[in-house]
PDB file of N, CA and C in Angstrom:
ATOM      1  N   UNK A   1     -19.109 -61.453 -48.206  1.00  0.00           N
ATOM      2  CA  UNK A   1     -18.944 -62.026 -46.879  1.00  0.00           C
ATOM      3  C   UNK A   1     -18.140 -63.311 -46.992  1.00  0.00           C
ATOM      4  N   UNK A   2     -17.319 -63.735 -46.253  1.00  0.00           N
ATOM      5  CA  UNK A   2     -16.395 -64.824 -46.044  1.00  0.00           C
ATOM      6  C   UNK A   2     -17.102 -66.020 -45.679  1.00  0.00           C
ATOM      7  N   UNK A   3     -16.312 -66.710 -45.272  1.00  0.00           N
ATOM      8  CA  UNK A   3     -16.852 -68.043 -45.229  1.00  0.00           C
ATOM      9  C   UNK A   3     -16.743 -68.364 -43.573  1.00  0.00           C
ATOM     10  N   UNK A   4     -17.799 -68.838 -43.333  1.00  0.00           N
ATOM     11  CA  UNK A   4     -18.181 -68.889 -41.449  1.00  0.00           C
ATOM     12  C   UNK A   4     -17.227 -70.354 -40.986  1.00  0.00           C
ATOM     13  N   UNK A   5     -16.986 -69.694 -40.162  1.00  0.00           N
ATOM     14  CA  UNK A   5     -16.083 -70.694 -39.029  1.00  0.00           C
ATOM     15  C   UNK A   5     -16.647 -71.300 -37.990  1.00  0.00           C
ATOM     16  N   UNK A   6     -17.239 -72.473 -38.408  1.00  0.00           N
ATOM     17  CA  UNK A   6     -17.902 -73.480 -37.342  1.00  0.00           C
ATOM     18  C   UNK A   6     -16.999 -73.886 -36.209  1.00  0.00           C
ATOM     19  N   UNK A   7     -16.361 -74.565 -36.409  1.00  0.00           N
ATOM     20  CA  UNK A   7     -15.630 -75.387 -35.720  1.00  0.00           C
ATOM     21  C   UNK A   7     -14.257 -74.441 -35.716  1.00  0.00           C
ATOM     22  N   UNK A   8     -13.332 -74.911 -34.196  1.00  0.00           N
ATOM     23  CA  UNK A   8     -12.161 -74.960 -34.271  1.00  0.00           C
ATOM     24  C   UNK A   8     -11.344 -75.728 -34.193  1.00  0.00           C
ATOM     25  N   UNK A   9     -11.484 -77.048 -35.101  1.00  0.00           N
ATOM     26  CA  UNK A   9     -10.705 -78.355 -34.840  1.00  0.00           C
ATOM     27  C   UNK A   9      -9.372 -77.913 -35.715  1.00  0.00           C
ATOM     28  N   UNK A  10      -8.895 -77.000 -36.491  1.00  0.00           N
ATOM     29  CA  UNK A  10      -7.626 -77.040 -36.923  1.00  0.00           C
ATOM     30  C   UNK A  10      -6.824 -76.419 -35.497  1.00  0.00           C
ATOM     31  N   UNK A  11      -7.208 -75.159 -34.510  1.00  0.00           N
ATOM     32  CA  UNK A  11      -6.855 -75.167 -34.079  1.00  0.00           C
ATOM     33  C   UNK A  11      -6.397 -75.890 -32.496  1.00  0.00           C
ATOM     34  N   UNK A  12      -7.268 -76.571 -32.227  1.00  0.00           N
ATOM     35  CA  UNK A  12      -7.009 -77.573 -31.494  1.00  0.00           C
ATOM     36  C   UNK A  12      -6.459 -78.505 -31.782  1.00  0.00           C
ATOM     37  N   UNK A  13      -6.718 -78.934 -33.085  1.00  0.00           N
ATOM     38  CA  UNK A  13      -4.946 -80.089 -33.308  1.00  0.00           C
ATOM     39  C   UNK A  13      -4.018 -79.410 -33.068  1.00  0.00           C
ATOM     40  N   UNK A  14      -3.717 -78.127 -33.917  1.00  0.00           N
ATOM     41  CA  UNK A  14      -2.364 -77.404 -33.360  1.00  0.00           C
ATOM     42  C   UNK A  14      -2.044 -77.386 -31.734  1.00  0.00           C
ATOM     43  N   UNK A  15      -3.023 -76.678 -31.338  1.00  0.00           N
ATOM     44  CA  UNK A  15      -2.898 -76.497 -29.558  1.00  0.00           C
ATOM     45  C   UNK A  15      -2.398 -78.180 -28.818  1.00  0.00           C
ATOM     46  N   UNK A  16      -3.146 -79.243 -29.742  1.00  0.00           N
ATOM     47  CA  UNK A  16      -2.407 -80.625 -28.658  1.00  0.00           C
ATOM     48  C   UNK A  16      -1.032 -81.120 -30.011  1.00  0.00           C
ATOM     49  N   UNK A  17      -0.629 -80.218 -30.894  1.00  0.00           N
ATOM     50  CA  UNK A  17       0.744 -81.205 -31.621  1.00  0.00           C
ATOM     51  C   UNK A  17       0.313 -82.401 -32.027  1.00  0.00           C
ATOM     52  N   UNK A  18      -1.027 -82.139 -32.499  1.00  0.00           N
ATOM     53  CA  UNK A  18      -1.796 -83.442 -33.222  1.00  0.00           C
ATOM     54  C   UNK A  18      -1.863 -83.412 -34.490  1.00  0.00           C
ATOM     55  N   UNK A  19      -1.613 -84.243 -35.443  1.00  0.00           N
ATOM     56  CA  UNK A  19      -1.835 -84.102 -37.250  1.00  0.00           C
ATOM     57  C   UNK A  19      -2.898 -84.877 -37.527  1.00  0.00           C
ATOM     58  N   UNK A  20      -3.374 -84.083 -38.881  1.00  0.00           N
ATOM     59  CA  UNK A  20      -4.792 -84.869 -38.820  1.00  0.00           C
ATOM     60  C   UNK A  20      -4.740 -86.450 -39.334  1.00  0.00           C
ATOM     61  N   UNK A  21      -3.547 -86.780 -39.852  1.00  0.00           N
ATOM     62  CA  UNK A  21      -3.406 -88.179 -39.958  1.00  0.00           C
ATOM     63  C   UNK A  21      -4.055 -89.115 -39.114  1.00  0.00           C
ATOM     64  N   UNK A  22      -3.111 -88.663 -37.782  1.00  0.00           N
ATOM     65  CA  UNK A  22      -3.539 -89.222 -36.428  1.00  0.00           C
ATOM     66  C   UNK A  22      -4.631 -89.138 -35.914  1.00  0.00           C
ATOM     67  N   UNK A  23      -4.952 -88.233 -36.283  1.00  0.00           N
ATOM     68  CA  UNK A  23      -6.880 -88.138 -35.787  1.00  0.00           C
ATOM     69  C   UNK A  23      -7.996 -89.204 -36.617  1.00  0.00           C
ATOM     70  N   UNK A  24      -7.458 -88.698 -37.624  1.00  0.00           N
ATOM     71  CA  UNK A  24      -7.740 -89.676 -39.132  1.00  0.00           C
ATOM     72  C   UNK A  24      -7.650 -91.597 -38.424  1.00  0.00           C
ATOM     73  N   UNK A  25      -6.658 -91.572 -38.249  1.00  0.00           N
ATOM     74  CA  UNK A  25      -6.894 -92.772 -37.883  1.00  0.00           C
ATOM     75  C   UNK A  25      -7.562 -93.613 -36.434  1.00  0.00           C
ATOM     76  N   UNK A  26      -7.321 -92.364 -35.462  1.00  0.00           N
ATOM     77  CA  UNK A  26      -8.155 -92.374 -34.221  1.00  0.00           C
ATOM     78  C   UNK A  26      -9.898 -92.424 -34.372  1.00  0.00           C
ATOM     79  N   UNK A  27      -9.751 -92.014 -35.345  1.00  0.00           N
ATOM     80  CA  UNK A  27     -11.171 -91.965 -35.459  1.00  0.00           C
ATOM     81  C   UNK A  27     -12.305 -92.867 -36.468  1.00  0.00           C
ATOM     82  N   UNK A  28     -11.180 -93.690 -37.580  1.00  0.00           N
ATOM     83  CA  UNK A  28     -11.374 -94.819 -38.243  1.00  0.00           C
ATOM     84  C   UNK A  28     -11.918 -94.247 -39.484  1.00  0.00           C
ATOM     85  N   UNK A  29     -11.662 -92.648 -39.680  1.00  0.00           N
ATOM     86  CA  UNK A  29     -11.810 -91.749 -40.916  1.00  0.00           C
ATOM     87  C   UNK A  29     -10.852 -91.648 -41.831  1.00  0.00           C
ATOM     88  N   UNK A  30     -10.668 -91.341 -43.160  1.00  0.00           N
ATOM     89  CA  UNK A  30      -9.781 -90.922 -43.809  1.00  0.00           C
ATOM     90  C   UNK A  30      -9.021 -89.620 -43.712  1.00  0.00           C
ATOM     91  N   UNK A  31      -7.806 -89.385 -44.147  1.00  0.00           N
ATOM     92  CA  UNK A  31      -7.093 -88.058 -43.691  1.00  0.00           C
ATOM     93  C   UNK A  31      -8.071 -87.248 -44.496  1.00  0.00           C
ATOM     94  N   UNK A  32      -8.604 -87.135 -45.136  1.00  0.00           N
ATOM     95  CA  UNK A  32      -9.132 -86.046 -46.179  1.00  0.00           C
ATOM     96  C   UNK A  32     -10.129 -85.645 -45.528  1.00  0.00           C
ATOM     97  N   UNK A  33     -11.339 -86.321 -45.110  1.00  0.00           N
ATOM     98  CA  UNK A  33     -12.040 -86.134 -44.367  1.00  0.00           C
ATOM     99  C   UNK A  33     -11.627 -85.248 -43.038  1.00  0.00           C
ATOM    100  N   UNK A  34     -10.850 -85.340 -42.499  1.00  0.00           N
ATOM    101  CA  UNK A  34     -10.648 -84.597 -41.277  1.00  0.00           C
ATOM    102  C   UNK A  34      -9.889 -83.334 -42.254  1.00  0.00           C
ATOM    103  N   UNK A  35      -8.906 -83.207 -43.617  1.00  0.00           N
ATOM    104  CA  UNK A  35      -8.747 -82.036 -43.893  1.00  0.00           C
ATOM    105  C   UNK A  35      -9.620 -81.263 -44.041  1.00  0.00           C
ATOM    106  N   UNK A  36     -10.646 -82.040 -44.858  1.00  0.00           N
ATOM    107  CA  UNK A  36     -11.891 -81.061 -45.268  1.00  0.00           C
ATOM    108  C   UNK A  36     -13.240 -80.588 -43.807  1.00  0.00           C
ATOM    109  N   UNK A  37     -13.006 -81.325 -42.469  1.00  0.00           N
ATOM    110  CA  UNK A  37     -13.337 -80.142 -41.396  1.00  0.00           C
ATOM    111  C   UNK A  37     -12.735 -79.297 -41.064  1.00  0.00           C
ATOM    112  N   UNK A  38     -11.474 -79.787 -41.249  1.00  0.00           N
ATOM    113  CA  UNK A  38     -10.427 -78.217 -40.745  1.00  0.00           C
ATOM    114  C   UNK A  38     -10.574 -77.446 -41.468  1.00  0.00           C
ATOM    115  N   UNK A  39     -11.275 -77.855 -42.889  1.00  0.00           N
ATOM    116  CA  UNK A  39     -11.069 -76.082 -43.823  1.00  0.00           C
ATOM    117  C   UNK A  39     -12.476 -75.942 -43.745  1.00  0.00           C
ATOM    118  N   UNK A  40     -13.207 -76.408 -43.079  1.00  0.00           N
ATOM    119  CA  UNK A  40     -14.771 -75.928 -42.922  1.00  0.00           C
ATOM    120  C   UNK A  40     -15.446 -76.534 -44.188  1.00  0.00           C
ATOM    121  N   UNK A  41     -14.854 -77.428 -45.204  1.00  0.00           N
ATOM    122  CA  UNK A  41     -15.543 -78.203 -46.381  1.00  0.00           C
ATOM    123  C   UNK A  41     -17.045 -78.573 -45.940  1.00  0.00           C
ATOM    124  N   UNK A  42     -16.607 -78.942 -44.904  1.00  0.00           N
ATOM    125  CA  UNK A  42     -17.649 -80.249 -44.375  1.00  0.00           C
ATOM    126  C   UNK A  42     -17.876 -80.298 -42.549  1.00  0.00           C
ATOM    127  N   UNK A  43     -18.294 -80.551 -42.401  1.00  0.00           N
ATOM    128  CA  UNK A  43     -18.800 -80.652 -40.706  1.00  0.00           C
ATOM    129  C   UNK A  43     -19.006 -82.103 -40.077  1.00  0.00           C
ATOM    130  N   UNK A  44     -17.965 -82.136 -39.033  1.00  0.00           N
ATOM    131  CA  UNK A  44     -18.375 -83.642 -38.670  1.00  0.00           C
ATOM    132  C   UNK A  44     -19.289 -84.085 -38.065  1.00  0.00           C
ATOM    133  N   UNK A  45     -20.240 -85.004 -37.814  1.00  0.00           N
ATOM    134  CA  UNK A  45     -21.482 -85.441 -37.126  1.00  0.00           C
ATOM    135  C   UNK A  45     -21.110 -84.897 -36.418  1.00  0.00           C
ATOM    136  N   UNK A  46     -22.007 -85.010 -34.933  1.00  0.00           N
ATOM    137  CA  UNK A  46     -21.901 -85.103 -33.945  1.00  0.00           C
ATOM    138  C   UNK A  46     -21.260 -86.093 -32.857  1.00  0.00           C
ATOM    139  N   UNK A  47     -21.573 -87.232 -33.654  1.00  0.00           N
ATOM    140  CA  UNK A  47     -21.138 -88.343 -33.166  1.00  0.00           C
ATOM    141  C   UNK A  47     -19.201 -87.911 -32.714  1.00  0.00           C
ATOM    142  N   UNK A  48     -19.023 -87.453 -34.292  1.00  0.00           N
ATOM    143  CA  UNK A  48     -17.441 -87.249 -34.295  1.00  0.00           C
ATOM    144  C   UNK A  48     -16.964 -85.824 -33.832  1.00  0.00           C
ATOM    145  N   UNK A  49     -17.574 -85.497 -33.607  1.00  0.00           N
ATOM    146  CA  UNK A  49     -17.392 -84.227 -33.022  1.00  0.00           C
ATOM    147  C   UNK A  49     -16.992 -84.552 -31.067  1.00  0.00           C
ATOM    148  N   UNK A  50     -18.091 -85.620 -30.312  1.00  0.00           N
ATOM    149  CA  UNK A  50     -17.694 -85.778 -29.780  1.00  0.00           C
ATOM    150  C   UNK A  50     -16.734 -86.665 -29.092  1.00  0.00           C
ATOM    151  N   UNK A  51     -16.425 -87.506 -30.279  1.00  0.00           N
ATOM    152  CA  UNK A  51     -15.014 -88.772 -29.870  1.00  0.00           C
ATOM    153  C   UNK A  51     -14.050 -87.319 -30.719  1.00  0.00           C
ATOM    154  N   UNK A  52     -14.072 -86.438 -31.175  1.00  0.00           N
ATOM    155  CA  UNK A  52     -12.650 -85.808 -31.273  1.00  0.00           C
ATOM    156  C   UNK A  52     -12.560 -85.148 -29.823  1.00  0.00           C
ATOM    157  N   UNK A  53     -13.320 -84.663 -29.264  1.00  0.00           N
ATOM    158  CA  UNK A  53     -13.518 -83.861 -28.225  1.00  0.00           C
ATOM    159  C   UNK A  53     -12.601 -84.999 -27.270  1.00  0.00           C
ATOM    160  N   UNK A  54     -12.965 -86.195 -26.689  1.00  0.00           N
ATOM    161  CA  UNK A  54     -12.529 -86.974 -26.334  1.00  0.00           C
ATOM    162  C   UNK A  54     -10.756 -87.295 -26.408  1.00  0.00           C
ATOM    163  N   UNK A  55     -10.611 -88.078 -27.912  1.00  0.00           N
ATOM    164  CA  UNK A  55      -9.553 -87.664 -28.586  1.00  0.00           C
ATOM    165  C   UNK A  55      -8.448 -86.549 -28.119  1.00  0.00           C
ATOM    166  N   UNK A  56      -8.770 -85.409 -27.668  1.00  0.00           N
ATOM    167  CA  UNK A  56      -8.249 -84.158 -27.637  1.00  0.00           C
ATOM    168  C   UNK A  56      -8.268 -83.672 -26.716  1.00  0.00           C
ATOM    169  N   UNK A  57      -9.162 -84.444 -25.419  1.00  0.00           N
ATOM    170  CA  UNK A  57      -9.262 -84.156 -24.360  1.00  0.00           C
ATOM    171  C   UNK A  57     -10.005 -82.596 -23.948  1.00  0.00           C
ATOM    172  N   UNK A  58     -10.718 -82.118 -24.640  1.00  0.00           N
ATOM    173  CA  UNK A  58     -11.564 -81.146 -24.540  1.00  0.00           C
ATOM    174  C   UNK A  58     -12.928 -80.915 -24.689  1.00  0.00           C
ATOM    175  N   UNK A  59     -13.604 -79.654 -24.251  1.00  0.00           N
ATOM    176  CA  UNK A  59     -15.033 -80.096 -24.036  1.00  0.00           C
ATOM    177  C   UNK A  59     -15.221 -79.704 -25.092  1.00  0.00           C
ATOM    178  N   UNK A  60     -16.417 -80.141 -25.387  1.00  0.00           N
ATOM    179  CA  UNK A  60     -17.007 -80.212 -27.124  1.00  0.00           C
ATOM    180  C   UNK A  60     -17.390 -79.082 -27.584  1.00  0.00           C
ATOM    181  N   UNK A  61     -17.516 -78.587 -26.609  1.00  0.00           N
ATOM    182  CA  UNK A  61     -17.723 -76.676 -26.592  1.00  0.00           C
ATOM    183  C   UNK A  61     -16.763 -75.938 -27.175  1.00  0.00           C
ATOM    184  N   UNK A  62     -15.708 -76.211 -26.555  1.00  0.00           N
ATOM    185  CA  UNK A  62     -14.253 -75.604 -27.424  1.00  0.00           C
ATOM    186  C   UNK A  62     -14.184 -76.080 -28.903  1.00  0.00           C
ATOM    187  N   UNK A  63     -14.507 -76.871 -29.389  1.00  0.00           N
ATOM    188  CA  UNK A  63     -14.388 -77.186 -30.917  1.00  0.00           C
ATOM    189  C   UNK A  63     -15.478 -76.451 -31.762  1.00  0.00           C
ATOM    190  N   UNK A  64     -16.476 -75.929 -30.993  1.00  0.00           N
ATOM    191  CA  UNK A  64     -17.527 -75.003 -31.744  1.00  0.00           C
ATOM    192  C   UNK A  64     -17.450 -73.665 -31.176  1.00  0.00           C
ATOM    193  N   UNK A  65     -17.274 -72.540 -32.174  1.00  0.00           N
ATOM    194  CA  UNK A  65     -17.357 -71.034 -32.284  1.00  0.00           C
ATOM    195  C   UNK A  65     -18.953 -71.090 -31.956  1.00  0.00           C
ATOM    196  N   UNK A  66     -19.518 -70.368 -31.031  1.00  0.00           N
ATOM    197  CA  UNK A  66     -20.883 -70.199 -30.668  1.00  0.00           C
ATOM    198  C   UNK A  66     -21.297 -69.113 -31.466  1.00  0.00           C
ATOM    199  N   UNK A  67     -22.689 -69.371 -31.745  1.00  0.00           N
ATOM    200  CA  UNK A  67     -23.643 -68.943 -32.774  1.00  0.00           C
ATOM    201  C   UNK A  67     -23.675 -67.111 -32.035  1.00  0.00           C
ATOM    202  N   UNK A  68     -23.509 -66.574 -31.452  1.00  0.00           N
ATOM    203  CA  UNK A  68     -23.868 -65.463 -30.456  1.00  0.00           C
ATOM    204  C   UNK A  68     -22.640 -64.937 -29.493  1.00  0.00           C
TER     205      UNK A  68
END
């Protein structure tokens, strides 16, 4: 079995022409850190989950694949 897809924050940077640099620094994180949510390494709080949502102008819902 593969590896589960929490989040869709790689594709929502793509969808707003955002790099994770820029998020990286919007968010007072390191770039690595935001690489390693986009590849599902790691999972961001919540906290950051919802200032990316913000960030990105989307509901926090769209950045999570629902369990069902």
């Amino acid at each position: 079995m593969g590896k589960v897809e929490f989040n869709r924050l790689r594709v929502a940077l793509a969808e707003k022409n955002l790099k994770n640099r820029a998020l990286a620094k919007e968010l007072g994180v390191t770039e690595a850190s935001v690489s390693r949510w986009c590849s599902n390494d790691t999972q961001p709080s919540p906290e950051h989950f919802l200032a990316i949502a913000q960030i990105l102008d989307v509901d926090v819902r769209e950045l999570i694949k629902p369990t069902k």
